[in-house]
C-alpha atoms as a PDB file:
ATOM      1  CA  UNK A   1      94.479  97.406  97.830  1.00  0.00           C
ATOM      2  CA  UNK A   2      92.134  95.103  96.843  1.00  0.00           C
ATOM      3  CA  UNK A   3      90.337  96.962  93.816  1.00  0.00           C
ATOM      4  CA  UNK A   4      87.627  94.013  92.184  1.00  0.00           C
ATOM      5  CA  UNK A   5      90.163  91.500  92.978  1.00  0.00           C
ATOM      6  CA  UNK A   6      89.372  88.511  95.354  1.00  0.00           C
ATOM      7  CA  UNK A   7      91.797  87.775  97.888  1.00  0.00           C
ATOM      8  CA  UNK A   8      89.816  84.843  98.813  1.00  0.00           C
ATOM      9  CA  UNK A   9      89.587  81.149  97.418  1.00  0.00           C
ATOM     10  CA  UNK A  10      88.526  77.679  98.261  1.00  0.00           C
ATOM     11  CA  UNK A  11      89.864  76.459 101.488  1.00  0.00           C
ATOM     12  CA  UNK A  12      92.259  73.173 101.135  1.00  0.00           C
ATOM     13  CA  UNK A  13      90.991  72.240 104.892  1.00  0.00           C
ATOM     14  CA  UNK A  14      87.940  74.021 105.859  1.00  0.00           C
ATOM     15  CA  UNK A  15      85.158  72.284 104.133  1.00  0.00           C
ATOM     16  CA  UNK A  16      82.877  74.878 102.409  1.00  0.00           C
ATOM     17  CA  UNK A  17      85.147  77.443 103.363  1.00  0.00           C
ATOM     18  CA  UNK A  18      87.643  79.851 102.127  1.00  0.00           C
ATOM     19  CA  UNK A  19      91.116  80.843 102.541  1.00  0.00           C
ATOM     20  CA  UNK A  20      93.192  83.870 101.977  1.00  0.00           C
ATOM     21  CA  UNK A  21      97.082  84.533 102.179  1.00  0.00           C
ATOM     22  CA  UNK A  22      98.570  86.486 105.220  1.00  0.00           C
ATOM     23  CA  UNK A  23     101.866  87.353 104.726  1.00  0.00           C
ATOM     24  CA  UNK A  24     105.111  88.464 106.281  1.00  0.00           C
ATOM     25  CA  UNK A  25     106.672  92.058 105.990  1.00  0.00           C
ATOM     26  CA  UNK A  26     110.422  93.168 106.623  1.00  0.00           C
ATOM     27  CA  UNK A  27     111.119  96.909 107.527  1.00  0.00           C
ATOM     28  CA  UNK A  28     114.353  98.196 105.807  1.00  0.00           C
ATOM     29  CA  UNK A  29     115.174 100.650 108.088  1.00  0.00           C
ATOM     30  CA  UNK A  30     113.210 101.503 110.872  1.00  0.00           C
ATOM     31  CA  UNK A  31     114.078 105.195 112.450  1.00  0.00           C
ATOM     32  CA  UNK A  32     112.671 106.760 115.178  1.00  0.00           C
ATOM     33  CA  UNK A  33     112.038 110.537 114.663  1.00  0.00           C
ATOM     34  CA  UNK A  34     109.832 111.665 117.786  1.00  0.00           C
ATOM     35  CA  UNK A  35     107.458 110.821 120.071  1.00  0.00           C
ATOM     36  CA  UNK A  36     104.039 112.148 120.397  1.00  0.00           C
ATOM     37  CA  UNK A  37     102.626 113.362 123.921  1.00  0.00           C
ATOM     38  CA  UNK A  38     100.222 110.530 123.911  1.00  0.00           C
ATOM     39  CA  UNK A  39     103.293 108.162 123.643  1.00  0.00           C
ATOM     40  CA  UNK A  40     103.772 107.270 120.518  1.00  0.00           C
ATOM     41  CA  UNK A  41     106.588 107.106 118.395  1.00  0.00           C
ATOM     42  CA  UNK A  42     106.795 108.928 115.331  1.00  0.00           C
ATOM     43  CA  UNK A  43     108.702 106.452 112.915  1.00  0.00           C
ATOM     44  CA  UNK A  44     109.738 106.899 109.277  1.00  0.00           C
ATOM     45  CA  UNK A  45     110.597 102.900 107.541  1.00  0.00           C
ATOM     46  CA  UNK A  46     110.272 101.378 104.498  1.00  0.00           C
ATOM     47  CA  UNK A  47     107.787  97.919 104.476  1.00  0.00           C
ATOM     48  CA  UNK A  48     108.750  95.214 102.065  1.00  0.00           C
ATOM     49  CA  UNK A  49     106.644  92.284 101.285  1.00  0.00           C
ATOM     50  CA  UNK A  50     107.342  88.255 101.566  1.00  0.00           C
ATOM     51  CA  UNK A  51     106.310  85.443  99.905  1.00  0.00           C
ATOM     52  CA  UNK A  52     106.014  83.532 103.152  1.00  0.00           C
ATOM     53  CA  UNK A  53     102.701  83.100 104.988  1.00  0.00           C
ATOM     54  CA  UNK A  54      99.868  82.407 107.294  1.00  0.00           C
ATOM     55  CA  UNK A  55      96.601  81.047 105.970  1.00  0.00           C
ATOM     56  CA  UNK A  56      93.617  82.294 107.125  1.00  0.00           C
ATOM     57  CA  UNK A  57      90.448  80.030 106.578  1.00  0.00           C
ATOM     58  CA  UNK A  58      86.750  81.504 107.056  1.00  0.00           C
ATOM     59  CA  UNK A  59      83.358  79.640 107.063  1.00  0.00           C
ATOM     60  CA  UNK A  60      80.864  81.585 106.899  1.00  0.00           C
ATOM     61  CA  UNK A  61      77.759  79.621 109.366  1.00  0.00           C
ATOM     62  CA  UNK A  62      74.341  81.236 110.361  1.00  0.00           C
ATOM     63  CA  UNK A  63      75.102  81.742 113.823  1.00  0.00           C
ATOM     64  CA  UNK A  64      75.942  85.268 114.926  1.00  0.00           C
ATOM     65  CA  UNK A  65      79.602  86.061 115.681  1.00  0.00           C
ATOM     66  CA  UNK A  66      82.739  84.666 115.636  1.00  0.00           C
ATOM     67  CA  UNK A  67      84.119  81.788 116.400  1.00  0.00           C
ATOM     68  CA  UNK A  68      87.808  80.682 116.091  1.00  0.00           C
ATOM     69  CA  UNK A  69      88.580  76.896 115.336  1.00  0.00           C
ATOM     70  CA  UNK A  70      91.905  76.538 116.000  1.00  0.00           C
ATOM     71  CA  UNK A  71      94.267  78.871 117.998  1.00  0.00           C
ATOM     72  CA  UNK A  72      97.666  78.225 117.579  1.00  0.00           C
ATOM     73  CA  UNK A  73      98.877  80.948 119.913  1.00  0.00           C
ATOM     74  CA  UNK A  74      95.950  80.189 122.902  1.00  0.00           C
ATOM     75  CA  UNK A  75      95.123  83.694 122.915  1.00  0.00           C
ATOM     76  CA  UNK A  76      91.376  83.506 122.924  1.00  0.00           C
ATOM     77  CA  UNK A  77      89.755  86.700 122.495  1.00  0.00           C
ATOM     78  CA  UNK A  78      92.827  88.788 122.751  1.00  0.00           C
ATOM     79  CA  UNK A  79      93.557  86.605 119.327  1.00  0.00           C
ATOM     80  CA  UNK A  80      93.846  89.975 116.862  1.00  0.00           C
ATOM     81  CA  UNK A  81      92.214  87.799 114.247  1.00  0.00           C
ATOM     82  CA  UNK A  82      88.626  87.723 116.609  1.00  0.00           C
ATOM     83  CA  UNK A  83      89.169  91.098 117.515  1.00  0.00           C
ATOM     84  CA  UNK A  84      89.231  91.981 113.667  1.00  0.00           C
ATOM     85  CA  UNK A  85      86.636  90.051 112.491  1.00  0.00           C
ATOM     86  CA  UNK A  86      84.473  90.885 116.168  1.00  0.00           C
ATOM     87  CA  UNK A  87      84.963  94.635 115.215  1.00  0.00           C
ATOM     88  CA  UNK A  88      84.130  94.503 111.464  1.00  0.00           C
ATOM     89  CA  UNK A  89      80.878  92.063 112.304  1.00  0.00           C
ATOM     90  CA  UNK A  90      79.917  94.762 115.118  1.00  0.00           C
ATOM     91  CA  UNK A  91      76.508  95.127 114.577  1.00  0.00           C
ATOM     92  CA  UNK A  92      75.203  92.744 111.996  1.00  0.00           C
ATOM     93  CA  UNK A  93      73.689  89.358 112.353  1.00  0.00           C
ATOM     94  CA  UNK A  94      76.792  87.682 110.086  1.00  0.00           C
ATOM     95  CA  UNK A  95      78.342  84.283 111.683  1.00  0.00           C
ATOM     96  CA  UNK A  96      81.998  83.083 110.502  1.00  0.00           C
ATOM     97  CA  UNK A  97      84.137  80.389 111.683  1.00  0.00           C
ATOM     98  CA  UNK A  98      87.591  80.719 112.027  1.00  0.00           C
ATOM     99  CA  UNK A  99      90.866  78.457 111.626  1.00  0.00           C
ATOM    100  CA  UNK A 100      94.539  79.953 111.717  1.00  0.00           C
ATOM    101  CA  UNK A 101      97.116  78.047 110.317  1.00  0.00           C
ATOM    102  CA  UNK A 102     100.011  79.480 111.499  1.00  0.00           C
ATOM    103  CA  UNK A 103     103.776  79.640 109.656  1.00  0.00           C
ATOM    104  CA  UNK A 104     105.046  83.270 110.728  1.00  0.00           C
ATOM    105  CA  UNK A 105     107.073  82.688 114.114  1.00  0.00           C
ATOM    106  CA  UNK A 106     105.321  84.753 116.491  1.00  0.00           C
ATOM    107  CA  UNK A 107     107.447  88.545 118.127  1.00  0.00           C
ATOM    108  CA  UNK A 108     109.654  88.173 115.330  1.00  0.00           C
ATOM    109  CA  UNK A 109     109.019  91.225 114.105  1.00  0.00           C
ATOM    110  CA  UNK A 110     107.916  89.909 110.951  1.00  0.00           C
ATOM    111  CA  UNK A 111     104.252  91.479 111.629  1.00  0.00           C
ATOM    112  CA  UNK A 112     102.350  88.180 111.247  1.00  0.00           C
ATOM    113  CA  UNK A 113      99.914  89.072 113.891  1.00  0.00           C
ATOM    114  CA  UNK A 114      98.968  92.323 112.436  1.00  0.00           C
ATOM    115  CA  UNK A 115      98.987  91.152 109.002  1.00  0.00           C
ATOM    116  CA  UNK A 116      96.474  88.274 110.471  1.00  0.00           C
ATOM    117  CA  UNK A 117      94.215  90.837 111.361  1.00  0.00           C
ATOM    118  CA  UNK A 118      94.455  92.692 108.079  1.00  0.00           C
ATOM    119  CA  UNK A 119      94.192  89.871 105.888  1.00  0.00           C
ATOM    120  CA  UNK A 120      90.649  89.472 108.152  1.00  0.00           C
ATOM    121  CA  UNK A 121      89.199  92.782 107.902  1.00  0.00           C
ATOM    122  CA  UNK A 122      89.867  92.316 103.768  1.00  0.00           C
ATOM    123  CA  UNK A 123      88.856  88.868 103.496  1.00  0.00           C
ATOM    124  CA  UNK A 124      85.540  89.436 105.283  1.00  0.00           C
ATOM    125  CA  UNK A 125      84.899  92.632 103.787  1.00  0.00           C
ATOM    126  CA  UNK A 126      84.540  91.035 100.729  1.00  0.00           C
ATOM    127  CA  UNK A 127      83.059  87.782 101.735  1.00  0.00           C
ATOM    128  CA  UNK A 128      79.931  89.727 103.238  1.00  0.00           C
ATOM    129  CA  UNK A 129      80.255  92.445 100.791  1.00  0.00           C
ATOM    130  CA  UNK A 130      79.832  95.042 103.515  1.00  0.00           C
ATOM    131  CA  UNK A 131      81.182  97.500 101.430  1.00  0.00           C
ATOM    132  CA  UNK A 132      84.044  99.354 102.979  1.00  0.00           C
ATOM    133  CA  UNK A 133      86.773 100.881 101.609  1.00  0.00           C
ATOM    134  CA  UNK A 134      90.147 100.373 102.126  1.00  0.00           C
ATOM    135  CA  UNK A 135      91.047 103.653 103.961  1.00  0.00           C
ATOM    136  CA  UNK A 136      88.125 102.280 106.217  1.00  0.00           C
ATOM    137  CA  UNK A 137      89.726  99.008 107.047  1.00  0.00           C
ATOM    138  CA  UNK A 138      92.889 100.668 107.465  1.00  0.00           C
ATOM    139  CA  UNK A 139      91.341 103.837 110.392  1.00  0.00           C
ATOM    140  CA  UNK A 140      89.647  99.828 112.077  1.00  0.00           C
ATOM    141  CA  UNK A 141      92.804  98.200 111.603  1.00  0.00           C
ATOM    142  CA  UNK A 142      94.833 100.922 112.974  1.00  0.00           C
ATOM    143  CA  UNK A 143      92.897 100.422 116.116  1.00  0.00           C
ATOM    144  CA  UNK A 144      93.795  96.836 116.686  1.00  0.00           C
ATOM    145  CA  UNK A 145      97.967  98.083 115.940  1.00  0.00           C
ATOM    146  CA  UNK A 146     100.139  99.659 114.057  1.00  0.00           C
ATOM    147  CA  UNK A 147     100.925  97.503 111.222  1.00  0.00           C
ATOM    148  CA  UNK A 148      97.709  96.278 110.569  1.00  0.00           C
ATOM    149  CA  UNK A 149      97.085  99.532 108.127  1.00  0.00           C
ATOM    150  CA  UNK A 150     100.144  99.158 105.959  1.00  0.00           C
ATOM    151  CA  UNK A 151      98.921  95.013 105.323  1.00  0.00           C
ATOM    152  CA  UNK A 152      95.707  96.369 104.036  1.00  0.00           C
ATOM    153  CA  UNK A 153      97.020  99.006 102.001  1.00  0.00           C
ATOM    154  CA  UNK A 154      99.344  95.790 100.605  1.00  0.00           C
ATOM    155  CA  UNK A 155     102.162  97.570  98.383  1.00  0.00           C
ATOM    156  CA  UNK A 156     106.321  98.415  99.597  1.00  0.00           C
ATOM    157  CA  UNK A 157     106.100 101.745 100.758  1.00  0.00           C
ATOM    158  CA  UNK A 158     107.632 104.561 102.973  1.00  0.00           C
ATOM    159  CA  UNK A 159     105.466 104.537 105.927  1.00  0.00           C
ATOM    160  CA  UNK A 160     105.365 108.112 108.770  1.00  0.00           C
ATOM    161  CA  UNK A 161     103.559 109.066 111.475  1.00  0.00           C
ATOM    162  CA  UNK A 162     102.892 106.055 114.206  1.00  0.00           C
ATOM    163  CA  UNK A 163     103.537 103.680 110.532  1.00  0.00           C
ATOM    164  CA  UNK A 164     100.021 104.643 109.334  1.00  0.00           C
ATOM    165  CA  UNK A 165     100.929 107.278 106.682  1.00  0.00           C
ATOM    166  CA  UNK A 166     101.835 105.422 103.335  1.00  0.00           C
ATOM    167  CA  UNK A 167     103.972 106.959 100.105  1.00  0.00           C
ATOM    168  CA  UNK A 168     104.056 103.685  97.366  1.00  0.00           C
ATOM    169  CA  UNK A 169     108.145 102.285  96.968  1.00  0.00           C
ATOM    170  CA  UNK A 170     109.425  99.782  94.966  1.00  0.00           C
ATOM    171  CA  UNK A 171     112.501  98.554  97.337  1.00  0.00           C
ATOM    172  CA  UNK A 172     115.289  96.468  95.534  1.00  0.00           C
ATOM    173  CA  UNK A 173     115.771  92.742  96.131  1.00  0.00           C
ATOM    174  CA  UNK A 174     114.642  89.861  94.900  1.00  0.00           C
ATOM    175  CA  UNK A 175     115.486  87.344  97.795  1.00  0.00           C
ATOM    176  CA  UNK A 176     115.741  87.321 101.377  1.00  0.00           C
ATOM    177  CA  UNK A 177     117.699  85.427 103.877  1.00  0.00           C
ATOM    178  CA  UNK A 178     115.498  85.696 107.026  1.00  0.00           C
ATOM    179  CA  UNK A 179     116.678  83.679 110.048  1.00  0.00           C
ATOM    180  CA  UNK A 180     114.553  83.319 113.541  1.00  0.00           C
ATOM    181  CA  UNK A 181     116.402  82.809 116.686  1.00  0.00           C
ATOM    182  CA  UNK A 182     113.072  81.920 118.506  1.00  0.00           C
ATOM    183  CA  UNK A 183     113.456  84.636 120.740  1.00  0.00           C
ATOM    184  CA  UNK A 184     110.629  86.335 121.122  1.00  0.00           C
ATOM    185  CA  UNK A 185     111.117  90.308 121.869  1.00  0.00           C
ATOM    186  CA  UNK A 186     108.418  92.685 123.325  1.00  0.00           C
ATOM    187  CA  UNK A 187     108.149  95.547 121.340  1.00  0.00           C
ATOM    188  CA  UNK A 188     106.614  97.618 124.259  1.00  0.00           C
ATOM    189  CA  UNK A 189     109.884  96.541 126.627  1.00  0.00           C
ATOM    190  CA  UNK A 190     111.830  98.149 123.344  1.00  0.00           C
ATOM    191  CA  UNK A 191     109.831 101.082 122.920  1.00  0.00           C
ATOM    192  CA  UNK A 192     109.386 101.952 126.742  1.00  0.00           C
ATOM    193  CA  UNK A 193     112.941 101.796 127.052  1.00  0.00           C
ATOM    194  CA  UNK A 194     114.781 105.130 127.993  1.00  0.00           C
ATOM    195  CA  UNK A 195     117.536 104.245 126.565  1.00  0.00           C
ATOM    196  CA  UNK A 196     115.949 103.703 122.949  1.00  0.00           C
ATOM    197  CA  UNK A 197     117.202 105.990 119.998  1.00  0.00           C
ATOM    198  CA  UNK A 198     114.164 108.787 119.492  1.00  0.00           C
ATOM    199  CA  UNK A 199     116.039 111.400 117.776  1.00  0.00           C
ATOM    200  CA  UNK A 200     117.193 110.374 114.268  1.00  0.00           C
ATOM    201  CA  UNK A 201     116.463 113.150 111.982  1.00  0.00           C
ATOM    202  CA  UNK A 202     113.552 112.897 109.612  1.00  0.00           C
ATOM    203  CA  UNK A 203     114.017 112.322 106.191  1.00  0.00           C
ATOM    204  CA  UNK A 204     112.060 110.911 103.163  1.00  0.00           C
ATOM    205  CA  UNK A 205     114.466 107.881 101.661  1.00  0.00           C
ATOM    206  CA  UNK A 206     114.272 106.617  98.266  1.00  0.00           C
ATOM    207  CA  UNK A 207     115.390 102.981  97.378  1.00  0.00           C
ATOM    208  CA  UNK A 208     118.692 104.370  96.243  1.00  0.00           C
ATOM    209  CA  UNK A 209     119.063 105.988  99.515  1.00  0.00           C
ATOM    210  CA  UNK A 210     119.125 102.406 101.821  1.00  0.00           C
ATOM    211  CA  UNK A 211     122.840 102.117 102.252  1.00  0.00           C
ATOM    212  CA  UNK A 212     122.652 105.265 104.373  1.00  0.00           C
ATOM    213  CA  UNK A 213     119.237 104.003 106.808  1.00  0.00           C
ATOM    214  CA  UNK A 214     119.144 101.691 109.948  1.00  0.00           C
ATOM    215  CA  UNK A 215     117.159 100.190 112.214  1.00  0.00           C
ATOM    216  CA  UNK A 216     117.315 102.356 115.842  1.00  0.00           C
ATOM    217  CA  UNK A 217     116.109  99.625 117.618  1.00  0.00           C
ATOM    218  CA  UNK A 218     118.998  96.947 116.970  1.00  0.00           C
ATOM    219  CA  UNK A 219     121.817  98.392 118.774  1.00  0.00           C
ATOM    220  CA  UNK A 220     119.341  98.337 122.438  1.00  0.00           C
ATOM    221  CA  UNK A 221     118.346  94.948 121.383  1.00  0.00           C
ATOM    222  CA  UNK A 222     121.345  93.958 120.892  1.00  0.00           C
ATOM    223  CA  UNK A 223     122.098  94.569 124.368  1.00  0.00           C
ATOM    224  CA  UNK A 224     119.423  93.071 126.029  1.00  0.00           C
ATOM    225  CA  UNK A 225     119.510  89.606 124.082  1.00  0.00           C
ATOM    226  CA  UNK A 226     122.490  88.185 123.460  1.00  0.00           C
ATOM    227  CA  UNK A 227     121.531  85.618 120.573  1.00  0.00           C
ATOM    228  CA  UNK A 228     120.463  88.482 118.784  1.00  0.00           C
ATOM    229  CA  UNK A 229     123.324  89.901 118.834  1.00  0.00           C
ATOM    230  CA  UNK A 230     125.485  86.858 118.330  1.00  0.00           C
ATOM    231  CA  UNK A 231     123.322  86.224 115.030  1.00  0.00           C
ATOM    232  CA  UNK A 232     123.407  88.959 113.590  1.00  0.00           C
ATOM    233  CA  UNK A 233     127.488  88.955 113.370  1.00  0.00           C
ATOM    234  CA  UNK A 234     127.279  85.502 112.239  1.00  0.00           C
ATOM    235  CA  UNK A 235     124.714  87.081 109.187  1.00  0.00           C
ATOM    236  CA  UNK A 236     127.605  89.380 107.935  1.00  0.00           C
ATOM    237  CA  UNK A 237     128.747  85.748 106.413  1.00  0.00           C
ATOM    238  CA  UNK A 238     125.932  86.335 103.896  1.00  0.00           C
ATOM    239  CA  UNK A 239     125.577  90.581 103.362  1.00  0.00           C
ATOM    240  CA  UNK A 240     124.669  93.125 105.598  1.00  0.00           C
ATOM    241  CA  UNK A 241     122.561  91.628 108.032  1.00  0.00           C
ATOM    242  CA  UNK A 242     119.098  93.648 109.550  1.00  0.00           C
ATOM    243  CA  UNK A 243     116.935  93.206 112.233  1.00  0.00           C
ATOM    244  CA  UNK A 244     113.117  93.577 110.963  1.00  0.00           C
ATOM    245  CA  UNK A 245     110.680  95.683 113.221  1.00  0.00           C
ATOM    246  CA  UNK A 246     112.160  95.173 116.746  1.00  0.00           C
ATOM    247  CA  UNK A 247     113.575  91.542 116.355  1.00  0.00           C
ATOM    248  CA  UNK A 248     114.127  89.037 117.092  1.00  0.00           C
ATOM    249  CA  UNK A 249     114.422  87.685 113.131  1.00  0.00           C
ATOM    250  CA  UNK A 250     117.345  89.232 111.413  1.00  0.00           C
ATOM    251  CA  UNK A 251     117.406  88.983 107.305  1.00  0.00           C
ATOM    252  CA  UNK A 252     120.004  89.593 104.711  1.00  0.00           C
ATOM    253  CA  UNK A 253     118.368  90.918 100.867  1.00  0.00           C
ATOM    254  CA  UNK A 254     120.234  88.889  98.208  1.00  0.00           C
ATOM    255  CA  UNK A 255     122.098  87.212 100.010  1.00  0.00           C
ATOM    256  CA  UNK A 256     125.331  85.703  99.442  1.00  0.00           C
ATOM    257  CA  UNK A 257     125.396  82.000  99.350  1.00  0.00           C
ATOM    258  CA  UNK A 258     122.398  81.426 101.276  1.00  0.00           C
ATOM    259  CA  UNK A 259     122.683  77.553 100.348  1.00  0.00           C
ATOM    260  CA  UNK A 260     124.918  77.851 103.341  1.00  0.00           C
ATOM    261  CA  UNK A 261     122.820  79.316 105.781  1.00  0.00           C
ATOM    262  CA  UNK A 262     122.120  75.944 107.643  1.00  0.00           C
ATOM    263  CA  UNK A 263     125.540  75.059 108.438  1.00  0.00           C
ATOM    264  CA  UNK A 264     126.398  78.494 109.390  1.00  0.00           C
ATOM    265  CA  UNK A 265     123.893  79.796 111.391  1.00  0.00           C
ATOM    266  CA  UNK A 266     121.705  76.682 111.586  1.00  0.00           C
ATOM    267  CA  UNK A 267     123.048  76.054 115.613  1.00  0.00           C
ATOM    268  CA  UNK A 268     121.658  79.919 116.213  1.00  0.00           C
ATOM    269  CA  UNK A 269     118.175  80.035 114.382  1.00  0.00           C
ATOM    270  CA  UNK A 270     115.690  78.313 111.618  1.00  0.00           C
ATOM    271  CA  UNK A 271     116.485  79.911 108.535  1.00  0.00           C
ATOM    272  CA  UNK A 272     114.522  80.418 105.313  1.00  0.00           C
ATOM    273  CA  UNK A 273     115.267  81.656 101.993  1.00  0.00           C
ATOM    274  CA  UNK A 274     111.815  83.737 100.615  1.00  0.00           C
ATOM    275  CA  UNK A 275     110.949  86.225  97.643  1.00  0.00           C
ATOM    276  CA  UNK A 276     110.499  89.625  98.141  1.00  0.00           C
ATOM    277  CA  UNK A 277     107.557  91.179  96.938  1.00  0.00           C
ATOM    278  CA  UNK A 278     106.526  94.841  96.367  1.00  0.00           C
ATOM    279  CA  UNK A 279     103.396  93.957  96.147  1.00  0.00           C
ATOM    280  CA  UNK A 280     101.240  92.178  99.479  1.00  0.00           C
ATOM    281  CA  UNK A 281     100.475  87.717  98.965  1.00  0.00           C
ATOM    282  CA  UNK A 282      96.984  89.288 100.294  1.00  0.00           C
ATOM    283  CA  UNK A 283      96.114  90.324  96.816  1.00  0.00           C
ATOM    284  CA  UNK A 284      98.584  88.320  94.500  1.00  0.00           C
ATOM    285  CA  UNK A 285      97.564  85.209  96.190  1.00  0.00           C
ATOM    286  CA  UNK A 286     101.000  83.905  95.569  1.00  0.00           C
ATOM    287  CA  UNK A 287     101.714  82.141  99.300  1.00  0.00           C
ATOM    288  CA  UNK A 288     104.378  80.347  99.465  1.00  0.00           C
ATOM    289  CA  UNK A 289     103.346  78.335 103.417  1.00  0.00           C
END
């Protein structure tokens, strides 16, 4: 929630340009509670914050559009940072430039995509003062995916529905252990599967209540990739060890030891020790690249 703050401030590469912080999220448990008769799934997890981030750099320039100066992922116009800032600048005569520098490993299931696109909608919001509100940019965002709405809305929370319905939580934790196999996992494949977990019964958790949640989508992941499954045993070294979102990165919260991490599971994944945050980098402007 942005309020009067700016999440925006002088770019350290763009020349006359501006930056903002996009940063990572870790679900806490992730359950599955139904599925809709359009097809979606009806999930119930808690989103947690992380002090580790893209940067997103805008210029604003007096041609019309967008245009996107550096793609790290080649995606073009499927980028969801254009299709953000094409859908918010719909209809005006506003030009911005683009660059994406790019920390988050992508299909991690750290959300850095989404939270791309969110950090967009909220960054040029305010930069063209177009006046939107934040339950706006999150009914826009929701249209480019999921997890775009709960970046925008930017505190921990208990998240329903398709992930769209938000109830403010402070989760413990101070630290994370969060370790990225590089493999990169397609959450449609996951949630087309027939053999995913859709029935776990609903329930509102509290932060006292985490030792009893789970994430239904590690046990078919799991299955289907190996490394996965071969890091997350080799996590146990430092706590109990989750998968975020669908995978593939797996974390540990306070971790045990993590000055260790390297030589244990350093042959497995790239590791990284980060803050946890109940509050989104977007607005704290705390990034830690």
């Amino acid at each position: 929630m942005a309020g009067n703050h700016s999440v925006v401030q002088p770019s350290a590469i763009l020349e006359g340009g501006f930056q903002a912080a996009a940063p990572a999220k870790i679900n806490r448990f992730l359950h599955i509670v139904g599925q809709r008769d359009d097809g979606y799934h009806l999930l119930e997890t808690g989103f947690q914050f992380v002090d580790w981030c893209d940067s997103i750099h805008y210029r604003i320039t007096q041609i019309p559009g967008v245009q996107i100066l550096s793609d790290p992922m080649a995606l073009g116009t499927e980028n969801l940072v254009y299709k953000a800032a094409s859908a918010l600048l719909e209809g005006t005569q506003y030009g911005v430039e683009i660059l994406i520098e790019k920390n988050l490993p992508s299909g991690g299931g750290l959300g850095g995509g989404s939270s791309d696109a969110a950090t967009t909608l909220v960054a040029l919001n305010q930069m063209f003062a177009l006046g939107h509100t934040d339950e706006q940019l999150q009914t826009l965002g929701l249209t480019l995916g999921a997890d775009v709405p709960v970046f925008i809305f930017g505190q921990s929370c208990f998240a329903s529905g398709v992930g769209d319905q938000f109830e403010q939580m402070h989760w413990p934790g101070r630290q994370v252990l969060i370790a990225n196999p590089g493999v990169h996992v397609s959450t449609q494949g996951i949630f087309q599967n027939p053999k995913l977990t859709r029935d776990t019964p609903s329930c509102r958790i509290r932060a006292s209540q985490l030792d009893t949640t789970h994430n239904d989508c590690e046990m078919l992941v799991r299955k289907i990739y190996p490394a996965i499954d071969r890091l997350i045993n080799r996590m146990q070294a430092f706590g109990e060890p989750r998968m975020t979102g669908t995978g593939g990165c797996v974390f540990v919260v306070d971790p045990v030891d993590s000055d260790s991490a390297n030589e244990v599971v350093g042959h497995l994944a790239e590791v990284k020790v980060s803050l946890l945050s109940n509050r989104s980098m977007l607005y704290t402007c705390g990034a830690n690249a």
